[in-house]
Protein backbone atom coordinates (compact mmCIF):
# COMPACT_ATOMS: atom_id res chain seq x y z
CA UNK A 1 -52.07 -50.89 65.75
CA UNK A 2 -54.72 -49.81 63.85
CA UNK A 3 -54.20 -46.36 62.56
CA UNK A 4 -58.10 -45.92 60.84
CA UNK A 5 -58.90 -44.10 58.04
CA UNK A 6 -58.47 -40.41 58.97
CA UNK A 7 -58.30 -37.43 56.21
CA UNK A 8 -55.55 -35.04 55.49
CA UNK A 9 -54.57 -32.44 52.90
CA UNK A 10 -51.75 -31.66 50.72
CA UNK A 11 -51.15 -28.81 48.19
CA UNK A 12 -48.94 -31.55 46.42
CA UNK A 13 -49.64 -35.18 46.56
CA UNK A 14 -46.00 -37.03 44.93
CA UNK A 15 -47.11 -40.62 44.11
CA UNK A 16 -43.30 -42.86 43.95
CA UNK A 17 -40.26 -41.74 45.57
CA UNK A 18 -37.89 -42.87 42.54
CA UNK A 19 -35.42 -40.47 40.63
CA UNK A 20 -38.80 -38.33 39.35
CA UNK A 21 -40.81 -38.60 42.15
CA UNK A 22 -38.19 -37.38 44.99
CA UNK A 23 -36.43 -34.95 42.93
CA UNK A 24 -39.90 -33.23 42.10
CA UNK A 25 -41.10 -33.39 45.63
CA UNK A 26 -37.61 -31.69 47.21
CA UNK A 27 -38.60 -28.89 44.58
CA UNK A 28 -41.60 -28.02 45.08
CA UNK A 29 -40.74 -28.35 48.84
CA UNK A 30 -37.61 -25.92 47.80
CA UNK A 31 -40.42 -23.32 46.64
CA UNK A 32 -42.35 -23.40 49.41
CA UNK A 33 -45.13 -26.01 48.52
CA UNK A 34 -46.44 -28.11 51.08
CA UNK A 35 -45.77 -31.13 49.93
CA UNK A 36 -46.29 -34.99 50.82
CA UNK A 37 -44.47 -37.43 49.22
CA UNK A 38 -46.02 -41.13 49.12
CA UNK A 39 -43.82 -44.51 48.58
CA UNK A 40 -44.63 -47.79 48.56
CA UNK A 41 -41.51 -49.76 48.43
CA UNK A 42 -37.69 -47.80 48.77
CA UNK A 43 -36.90 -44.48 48.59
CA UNK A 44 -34.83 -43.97 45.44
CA UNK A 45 -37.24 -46.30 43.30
CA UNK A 46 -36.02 -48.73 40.55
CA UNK A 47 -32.93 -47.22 39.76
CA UNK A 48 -31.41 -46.68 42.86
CA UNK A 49 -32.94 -50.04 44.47
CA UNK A 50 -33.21 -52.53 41.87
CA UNK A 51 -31.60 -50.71 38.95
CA UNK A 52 -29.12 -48.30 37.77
CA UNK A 53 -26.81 -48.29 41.26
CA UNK A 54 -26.85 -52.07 42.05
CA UNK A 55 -25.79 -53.49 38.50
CA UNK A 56 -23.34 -50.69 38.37
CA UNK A 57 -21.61 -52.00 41.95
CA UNK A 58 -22.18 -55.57 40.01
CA UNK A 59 -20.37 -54.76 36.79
CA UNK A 60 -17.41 -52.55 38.67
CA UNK A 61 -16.99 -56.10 40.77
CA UNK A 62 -16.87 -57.98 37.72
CA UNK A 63 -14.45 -55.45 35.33
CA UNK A 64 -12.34 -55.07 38.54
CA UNK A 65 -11.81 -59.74 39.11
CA UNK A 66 -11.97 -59.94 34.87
CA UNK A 67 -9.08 -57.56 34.46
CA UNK A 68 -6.97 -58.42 37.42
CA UNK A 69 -6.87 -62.23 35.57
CA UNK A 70 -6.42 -61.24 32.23
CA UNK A 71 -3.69 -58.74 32.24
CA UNK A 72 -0.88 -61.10 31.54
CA UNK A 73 0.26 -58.90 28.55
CA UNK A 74 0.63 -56.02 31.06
CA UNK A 75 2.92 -58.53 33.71
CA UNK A 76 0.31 -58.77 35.92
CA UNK A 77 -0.60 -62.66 36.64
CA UNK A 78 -3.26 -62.86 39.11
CA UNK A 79 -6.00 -65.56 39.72
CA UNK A 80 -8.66 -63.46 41.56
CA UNK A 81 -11.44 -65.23 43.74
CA UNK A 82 -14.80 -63.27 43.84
CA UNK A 83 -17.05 -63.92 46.82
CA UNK A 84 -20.38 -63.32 45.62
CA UNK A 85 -22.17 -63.19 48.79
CA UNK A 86 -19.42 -60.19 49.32
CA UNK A 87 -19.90 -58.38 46.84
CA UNK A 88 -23.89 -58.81 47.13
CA UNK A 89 -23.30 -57.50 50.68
CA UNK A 90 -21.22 -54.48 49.03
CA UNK A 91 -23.38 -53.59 46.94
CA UNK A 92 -25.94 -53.38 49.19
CA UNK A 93 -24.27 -51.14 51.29
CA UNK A 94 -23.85 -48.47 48.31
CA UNK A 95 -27.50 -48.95 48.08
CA UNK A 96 -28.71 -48.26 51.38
CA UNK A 97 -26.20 -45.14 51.94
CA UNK A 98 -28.23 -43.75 48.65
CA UNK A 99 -31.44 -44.61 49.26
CA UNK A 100 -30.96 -43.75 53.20
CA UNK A 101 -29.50 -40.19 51.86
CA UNK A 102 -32.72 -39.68 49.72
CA UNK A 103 -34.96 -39.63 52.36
CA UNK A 104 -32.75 -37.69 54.48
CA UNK A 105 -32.55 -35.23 51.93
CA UNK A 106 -36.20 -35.16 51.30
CA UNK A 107 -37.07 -34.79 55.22
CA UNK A 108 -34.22 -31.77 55.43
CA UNK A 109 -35.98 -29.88 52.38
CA UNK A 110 -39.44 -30.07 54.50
CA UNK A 111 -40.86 -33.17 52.29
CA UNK A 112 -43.55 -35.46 54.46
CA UNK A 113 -42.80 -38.60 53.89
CA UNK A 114 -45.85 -41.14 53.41
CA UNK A 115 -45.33 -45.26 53.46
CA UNK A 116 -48.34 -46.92 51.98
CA UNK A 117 -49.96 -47.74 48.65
CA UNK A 118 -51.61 -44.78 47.11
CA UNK A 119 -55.34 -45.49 44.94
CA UNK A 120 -57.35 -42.61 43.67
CA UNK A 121 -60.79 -41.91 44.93
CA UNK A 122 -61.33 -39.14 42.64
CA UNK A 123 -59.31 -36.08 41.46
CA UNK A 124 -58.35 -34.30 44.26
CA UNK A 125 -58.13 -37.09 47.06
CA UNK A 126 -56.16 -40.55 47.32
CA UNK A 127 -56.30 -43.11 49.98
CA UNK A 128 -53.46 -44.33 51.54
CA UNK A 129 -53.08 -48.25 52.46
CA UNK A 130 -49.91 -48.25 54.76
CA UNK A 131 -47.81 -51.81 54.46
CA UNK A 132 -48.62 -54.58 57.07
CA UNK A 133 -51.89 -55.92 58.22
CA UNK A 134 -53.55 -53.86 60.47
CA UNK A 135 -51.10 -50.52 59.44
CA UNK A 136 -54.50 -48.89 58.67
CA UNK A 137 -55.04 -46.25 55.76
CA UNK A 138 -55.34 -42.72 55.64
CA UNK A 139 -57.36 -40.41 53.12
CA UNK A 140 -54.84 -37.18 51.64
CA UNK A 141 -56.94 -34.74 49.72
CA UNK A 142 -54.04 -32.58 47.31
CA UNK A 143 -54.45 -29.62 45.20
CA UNK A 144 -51.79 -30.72 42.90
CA UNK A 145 -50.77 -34.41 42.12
CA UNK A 146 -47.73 -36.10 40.34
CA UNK A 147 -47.36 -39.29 39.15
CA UNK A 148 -44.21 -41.20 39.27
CA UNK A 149 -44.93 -44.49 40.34
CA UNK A 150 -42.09 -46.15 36.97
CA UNK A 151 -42.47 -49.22 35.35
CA UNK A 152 -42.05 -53.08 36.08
CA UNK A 153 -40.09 -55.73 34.46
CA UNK A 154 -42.14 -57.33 31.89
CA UNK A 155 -42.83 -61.10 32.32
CA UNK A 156 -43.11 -63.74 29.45
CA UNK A 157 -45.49 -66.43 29.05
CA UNK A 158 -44.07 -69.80 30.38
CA UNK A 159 -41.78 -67.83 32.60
CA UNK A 160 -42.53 -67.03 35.98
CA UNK A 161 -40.74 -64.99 37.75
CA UNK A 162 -41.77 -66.44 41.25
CA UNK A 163 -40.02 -70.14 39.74
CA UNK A 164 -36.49 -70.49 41.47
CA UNK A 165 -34.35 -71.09 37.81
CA UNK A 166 -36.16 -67.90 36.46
CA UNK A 167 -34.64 -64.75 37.02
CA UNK A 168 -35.68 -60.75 36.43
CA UNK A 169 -32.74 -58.26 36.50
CA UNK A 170 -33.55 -57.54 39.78
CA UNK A 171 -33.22 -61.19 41.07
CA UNK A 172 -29.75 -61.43 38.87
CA UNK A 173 -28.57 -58.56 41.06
CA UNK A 174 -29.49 -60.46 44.10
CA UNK A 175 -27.57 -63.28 43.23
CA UNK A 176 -25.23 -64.84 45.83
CA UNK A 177 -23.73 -67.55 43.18
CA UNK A 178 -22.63 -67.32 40.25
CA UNK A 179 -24.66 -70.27 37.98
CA UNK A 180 -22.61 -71.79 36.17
CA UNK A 181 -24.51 -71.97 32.95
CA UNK A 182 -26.88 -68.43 32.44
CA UNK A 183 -29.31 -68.19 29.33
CA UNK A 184 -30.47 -64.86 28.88
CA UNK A 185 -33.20 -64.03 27.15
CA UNK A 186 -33.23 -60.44 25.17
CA UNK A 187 -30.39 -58.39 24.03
CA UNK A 188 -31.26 -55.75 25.19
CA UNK A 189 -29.38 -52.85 27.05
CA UNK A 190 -30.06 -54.67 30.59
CA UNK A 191 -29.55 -58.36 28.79
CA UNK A 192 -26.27 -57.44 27.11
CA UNK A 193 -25.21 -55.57 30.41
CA UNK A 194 -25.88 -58.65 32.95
CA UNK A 195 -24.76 -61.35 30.12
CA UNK A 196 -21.08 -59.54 30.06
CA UNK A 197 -21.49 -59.14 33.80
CA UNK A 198 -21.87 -62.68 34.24
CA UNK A 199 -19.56 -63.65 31.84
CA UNK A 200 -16.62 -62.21 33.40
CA UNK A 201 -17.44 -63.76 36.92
CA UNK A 202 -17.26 -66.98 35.31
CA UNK A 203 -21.12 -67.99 33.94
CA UNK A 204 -21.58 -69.95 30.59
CA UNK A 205 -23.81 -67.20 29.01
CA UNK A 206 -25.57 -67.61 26.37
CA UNK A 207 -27.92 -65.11 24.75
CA UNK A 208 -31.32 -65.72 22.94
CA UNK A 209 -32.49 -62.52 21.23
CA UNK A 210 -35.58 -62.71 18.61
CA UNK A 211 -34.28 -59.47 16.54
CA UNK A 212 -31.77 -60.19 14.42
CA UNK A 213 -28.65 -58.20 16.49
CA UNK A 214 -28.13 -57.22 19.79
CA UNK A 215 -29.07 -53.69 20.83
CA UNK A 216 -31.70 -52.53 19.14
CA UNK A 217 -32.55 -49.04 18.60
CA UNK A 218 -28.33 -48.41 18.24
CA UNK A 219 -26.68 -47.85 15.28
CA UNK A 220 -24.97 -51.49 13.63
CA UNK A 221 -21.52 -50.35 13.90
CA UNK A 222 -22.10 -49.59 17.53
CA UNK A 223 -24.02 -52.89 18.59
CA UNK A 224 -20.91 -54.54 16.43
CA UNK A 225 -18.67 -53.27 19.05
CA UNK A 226 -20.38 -54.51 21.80
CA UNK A 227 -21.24 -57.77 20.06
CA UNK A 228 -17.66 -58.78 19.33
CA UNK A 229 -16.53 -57.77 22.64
CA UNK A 230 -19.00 -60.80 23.83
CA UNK A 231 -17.98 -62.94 21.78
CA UNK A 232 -14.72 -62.54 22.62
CA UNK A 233 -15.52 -63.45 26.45
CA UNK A 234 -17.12 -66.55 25.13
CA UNK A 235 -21.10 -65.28 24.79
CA UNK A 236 -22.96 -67.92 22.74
CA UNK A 237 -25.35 -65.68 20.95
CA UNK A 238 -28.45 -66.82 19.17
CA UNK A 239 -30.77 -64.32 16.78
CA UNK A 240 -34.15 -65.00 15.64
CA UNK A 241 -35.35 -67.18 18.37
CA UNK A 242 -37.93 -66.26 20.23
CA UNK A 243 -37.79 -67.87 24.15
CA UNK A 244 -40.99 -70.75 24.67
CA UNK A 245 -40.78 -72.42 27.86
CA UNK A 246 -38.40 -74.18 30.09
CA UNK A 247 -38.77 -77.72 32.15
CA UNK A 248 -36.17 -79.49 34.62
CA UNK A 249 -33.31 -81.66 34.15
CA UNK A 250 -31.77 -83.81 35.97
CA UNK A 251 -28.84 -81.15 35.25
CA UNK A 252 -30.54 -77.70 35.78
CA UNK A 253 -32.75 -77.26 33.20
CA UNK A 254 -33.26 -77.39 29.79
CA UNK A 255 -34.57 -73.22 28.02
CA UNK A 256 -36.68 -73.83 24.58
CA UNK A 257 -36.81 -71.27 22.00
CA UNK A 258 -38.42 -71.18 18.74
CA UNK A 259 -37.93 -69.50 15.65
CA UNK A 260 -40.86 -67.65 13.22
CA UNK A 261 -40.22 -70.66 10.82
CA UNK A 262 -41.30 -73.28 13.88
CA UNK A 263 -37.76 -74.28 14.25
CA UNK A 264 -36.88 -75.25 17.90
CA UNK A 265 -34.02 -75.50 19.86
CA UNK A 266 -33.15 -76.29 23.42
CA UNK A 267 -29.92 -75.03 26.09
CA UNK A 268 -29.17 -76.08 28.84
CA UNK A 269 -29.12 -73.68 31.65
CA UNK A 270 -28.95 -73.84 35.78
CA UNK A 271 -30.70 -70.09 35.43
CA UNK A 272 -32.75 -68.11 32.70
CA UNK A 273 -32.78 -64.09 33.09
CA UNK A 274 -35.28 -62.87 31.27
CA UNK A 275 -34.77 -58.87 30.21
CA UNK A 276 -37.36 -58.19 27.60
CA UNK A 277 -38.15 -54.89 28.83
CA UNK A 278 -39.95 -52.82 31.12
CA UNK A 279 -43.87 -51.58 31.18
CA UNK A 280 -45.33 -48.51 33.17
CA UNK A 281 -46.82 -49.35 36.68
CA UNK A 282 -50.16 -47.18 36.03
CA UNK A 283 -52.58 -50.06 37.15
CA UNK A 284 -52.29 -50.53 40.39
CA UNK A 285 -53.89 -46.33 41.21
CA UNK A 286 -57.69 -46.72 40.06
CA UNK A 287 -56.35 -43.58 37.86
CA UNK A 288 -60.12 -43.77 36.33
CA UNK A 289 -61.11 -42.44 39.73
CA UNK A 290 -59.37 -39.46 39.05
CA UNK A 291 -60.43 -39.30 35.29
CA UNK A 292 -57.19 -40.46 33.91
CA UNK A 293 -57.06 -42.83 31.17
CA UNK A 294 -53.80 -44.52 29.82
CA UNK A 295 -53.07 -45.95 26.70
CA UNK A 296 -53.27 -49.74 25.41
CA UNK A 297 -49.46 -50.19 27.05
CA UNK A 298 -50.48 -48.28 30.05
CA UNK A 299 -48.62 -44.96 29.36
CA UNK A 300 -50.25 -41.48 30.07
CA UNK A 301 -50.06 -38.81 27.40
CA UNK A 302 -48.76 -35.25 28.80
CA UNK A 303 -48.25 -31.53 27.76
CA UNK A 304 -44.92 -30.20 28.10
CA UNK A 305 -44.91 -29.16 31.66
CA UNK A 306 -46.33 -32.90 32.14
CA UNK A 307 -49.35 -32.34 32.91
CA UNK A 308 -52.42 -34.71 32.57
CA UNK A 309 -55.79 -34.57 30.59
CA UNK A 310 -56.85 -33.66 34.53
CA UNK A 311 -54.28 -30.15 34.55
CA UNK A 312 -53.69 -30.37 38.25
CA UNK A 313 -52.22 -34.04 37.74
CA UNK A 314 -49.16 -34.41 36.87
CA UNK A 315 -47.18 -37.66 35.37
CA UNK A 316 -43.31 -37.92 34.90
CA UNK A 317 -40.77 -40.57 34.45
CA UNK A 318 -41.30 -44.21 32.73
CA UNK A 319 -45.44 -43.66 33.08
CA UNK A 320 -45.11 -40.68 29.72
CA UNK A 321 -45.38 -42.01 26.57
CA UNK A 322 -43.14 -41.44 23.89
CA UNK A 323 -40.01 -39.90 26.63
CA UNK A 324 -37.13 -42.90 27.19
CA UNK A 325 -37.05 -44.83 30.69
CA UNK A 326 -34.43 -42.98 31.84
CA UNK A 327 -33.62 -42.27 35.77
CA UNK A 328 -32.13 -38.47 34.50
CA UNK A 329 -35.23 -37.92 32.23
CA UNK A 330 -37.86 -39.16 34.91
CA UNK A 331 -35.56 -35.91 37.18
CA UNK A 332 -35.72 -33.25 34.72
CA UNK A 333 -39.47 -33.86 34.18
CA UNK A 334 -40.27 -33.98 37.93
CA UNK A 335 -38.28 -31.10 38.48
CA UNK A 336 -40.13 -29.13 35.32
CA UNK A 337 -43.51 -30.78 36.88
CA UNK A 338 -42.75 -28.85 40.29
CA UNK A 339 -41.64 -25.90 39.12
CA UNK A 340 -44.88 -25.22 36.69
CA UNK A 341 -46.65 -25.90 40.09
CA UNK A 342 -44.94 -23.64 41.65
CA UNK A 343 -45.88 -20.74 38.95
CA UNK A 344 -42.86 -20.70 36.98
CA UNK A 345 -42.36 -20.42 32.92
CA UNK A 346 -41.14 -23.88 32.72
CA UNK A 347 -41.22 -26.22 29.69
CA UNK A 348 -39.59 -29.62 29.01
CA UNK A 349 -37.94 -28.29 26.05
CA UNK A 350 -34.36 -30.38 26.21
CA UNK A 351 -32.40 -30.01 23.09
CA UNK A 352 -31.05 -33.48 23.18
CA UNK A 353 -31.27 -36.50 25.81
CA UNK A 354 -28.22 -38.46 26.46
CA UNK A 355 -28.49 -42.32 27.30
CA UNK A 356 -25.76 -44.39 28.44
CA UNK A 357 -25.35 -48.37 28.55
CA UNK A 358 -22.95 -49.89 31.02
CA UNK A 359 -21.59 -52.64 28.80
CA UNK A 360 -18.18 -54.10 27.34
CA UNK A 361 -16.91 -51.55 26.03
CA UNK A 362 -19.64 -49.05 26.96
CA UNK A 363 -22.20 -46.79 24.82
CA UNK A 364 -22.84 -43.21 25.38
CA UNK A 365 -25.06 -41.34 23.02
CA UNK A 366 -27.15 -38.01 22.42
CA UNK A 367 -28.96 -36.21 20.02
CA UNK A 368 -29.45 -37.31 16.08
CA UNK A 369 -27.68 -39.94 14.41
CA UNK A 370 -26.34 -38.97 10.89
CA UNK A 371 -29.66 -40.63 9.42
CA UNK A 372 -31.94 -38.68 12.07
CA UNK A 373 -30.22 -35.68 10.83
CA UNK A 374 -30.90 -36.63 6.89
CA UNK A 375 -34.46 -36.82 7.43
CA UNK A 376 -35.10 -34.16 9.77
CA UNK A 377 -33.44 -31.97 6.72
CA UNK A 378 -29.96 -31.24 7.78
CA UNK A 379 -26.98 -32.00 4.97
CA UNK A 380 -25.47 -33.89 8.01
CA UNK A 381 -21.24 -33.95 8.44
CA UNK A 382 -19.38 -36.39 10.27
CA UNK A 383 -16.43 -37.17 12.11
CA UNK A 384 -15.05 -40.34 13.90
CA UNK A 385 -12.15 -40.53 15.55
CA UNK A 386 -11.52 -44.27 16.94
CA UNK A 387 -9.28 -44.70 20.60
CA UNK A 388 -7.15 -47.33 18.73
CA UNK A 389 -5.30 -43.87 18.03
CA UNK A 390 -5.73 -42.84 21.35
CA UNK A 391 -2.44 -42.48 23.39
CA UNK A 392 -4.72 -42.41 26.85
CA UNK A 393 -7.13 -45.78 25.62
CA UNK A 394 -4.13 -47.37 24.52
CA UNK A 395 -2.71 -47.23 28.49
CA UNK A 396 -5.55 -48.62 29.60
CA UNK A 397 -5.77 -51.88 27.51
CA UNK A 398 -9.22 -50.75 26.09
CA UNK A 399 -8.65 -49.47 22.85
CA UNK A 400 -11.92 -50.83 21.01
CA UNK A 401 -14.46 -48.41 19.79
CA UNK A 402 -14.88 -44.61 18.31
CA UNK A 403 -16.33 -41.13 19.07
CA UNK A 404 -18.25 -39.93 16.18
CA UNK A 405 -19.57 -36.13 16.16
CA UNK A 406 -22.68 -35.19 13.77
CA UNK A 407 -23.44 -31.75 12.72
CA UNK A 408 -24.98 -29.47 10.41
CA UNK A 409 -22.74 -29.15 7.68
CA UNK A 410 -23.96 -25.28 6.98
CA UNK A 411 -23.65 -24.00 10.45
CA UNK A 412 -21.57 -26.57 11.34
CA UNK A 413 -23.86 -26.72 14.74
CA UNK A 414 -23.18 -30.41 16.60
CA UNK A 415 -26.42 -32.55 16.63
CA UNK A 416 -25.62 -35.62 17.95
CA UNK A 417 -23.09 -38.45 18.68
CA UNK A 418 -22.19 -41.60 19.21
CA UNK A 419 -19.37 -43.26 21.62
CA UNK A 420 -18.61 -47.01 21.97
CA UNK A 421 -15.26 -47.14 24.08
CA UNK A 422 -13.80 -46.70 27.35
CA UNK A 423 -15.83 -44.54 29.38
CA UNK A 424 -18.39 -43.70 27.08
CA UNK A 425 -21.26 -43.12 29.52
CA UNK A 426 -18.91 -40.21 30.74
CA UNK A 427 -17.82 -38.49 27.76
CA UNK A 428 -20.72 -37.90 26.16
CA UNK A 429 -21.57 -35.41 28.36
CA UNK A 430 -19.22 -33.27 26.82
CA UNK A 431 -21.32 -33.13 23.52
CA UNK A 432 -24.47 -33.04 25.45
CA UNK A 433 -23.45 -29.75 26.53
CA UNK A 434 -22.40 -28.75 23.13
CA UNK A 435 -25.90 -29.57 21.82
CA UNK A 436 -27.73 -28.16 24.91
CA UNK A 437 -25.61 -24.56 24.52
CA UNK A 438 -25.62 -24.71 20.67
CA UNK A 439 -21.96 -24.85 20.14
CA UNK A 440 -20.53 -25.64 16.47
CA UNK A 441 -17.96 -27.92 15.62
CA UNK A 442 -15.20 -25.01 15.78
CA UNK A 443 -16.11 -24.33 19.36
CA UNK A 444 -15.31 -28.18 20.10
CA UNK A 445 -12.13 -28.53 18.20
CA UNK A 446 -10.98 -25.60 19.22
CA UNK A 447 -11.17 -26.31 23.26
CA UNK A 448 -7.96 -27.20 24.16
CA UNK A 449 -8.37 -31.13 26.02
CA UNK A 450 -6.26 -32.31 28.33
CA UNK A 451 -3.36 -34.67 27.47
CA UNK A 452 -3.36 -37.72 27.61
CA UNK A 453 -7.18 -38.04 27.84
CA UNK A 454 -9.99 -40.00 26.51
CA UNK A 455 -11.92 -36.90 26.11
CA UNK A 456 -9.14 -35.84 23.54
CA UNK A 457 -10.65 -38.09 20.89
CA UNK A 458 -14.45 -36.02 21.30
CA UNK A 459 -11.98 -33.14 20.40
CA UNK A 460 -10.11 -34.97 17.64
CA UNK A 461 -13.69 -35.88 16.24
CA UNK A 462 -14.59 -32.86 15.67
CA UNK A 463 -11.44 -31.74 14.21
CA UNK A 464 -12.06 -35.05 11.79
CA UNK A 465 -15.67 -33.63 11.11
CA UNK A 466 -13.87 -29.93 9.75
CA UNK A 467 -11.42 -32.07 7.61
CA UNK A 468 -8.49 -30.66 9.99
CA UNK A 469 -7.86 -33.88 12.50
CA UNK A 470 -4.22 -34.61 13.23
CA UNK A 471 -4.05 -38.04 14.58
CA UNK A 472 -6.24 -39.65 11.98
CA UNK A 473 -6.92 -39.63 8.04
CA UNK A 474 -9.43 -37.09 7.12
CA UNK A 475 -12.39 -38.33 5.45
């Protein structure tokens, strides 16, 4: 049927129903804005679709069938079978009960819910192109506007992602086989998760990276952690090589990278990932209409409520510059977004932002690193305590890693940390509290942890940063 271009209005116009766009329109519909809320795609964006959620399911599927057939130490012999068109079908299901609670939650908060394509046709209106031939469009005219339409994977030249070998993260977590010979290219945070993902259901990874480590961005020691832990379940890593092109075999194919010095080499593959990163997705809005201009990588600059050079637009999640692509910091700046809307004293002022990376053994961090805190002027302390002298990582057969606490050695306030262990993207939300309330290295050591508990060693950490730990040297 066709629907024809009719107009209607909006106090607040929500462009991308991910973790920034949802969460910003169910608070401004919370304080009483009318507010319309337009997706193209899935409720719950990237992260909940194509993301964060469904390589989560992926990696619990593969930790779970990896550590069921290595445990023989433990007395446990088991040769587990993974169906990978089951656990696709799994995972899916944890998806759709999300994203189908988003928009339940939206519509029960008083959110109206667009489907369609949104482009500007100047600053206060946007027309809507609904999905299908013949779905018509509409014309919404809004007082207020946010952006949150996220970012893309980033394709390479001689790698398309529409050719069968080549895969993007998303198409990895699509996957109903498990190739048996996976070249990745990028170590990355998404690279090293999927390589030890696919690892441990039984791929021949190997890893192409053109820095010269994995993990970039995270401290040595840390990426060292991760790095040996892939080595040790048989990742073939390469550094300096740079990925060219691929062509068939008569045996999958054959992936071609090349170094700066020229130098070539060739593996053989029956799939490539390629997780180089992501870019913003502000291209497809005609965001000139609406006298919006992004930079050279297609980010938009904002103030600290997140608005626009145009004040009553609003951007927030992987489309700001110079704020990580994270699904919790697109939240917190759509719910800051809404609430400035709404008239409130509201700033996106967080003291520290923690970031987590799912792999083997995972990485939690927040706040400064000891060198961040050198140059930003502190006289930084630190303590480490590593869960090889951890009672509760030692019963769970994952004893590899450390916590390590940074603080100001004068008022002995906690700045930042760094976990590489067992449950790491949990535990360092304990010191993201600690940074976010101002509390000092006393306050940590002195709260009494539960034992036997990993979170014993953020405790023991601090105790090693005030020269008092008891289960490990002092430095």
């Amino acid at each position: 049927m066709v629907v024809g271009d009719i107009a209607t209005g909006t106090d607040l116009l929500v462009i991308g129903a991910g973790p920034g766009g949802y969460v910003a329109a169910i608070r401004a519909a919370q304080k009483g804005i009318d507010t319309t809320l337009v997706e193209k795609d899935a409720y719950g964006g990237t992260c909940l679709n194509y993301g964060c959620i469904p390589s989560k399911a992926l990696i619990t599927g593969a930790d779970l069938a990896h550590e069921a057939g290595n445990a023989e130490e433990m007395g446990i012999h088991a040769d587990p079978v993974v169906d990978m068109s089951q656990l696709r079908d799994w995972k899916s299901g944890v998806v759709d009960q999300l994203t189908g609670g988003v928009e339940k939650l939206c519509k029960a908060n008083g959110v109206n819910l667009v489907e369609g394509t949104a482009r500007f046709k100047d600053e206060n209106a946007v027309r809507i192109a609904h999905g299908g031939e013949g779905q018509g469009s509409e014309t919404i005219e809004f007082e207020h506007c946010i952006i949150a339409t996220g970012s893309r994977v980033i394709q390479i030249p001689g790698f398309d992602f529409g050719d069968e070998p080549v895969w993007s993260s998303r198409d990895a977590l699509e996957a109903d086989t498990v190739p048996e010979r996976l070249v990745v290219v990028g170590g990355g945070y998404i690279g090293m998760e999927l390589s030890t993902t696919f690892a441990k259901l039984g791929a021949d990874v190997t890893v192409v990276e053109m820095l010269d480590d994995i993990l970039p961005g995270y401290e040595s020691d840390v990426a060292r952690v991760v790095r040996k832990r892939a080595e040790d379940l048989g990742i073939d890593m390469h550094f300096g090589e740079g990925a060219s092109g691929w062509r068939d075999e008569d045996d999958g194919i054959m992936v071609t990278t090349e170094t700066e010095d020229g130098e070539e080499n060739e593996y053989r593959a029956d799939k490539v990932l390629v997780a180089v990163g992501r870019s913003p997705v502000t291209d497809t809005m005609d965001i000139e209409s609406a006298g919006l201009e992004a930079d050279d990588r297609g980010f938009l600059s904002v103030d600290d409520r997140r608005r626009t050079d145009v004040e009553h637009i609003y951007a927030v999640g992987d489309v700001v510059e110079d704020t990580p692509m994270l699904a919790h910091v697109a939240s917190k700046e759509g719910i800051v977004a809404a609430e400035h809307i709404a008239g409130e004293p509201v700033a996106f002022d967080s003291q520290a932002v923690p970031a987590a990376v799912f792999t083997d053994p995972e990485i939690g961090t927040v706040g400064m690193t000891e060198a961040d805190a050198e140059e930003a002027g502190f006289t930084p302390v630190v303590g480490q305590m590593p869960f090889r002298a951890s009672g509760r990582a030692l019963t769970t057969n994952h004893a590899d890693g450390f916590v390590r606490v940074v603080a100001d050695e004068e008022s002995g306030f906690v700045l930042g940390a760094q976990i590489v262990g067992p449950e790491a993207s949990e535990l360092i939300a304990e010191l993201a509290f600690a940074i976010e309330m101002g509390a000092t290295l006393e306050d940590v050591a002195s709260t009494i942890h539960t034992h036997p508990t990993l979170a014993e060693a953020v405790m023991e950490a601090a105790e090693n940063a005030l020269g008092q730990a008891i289960h490990t040297l002092n430095r």
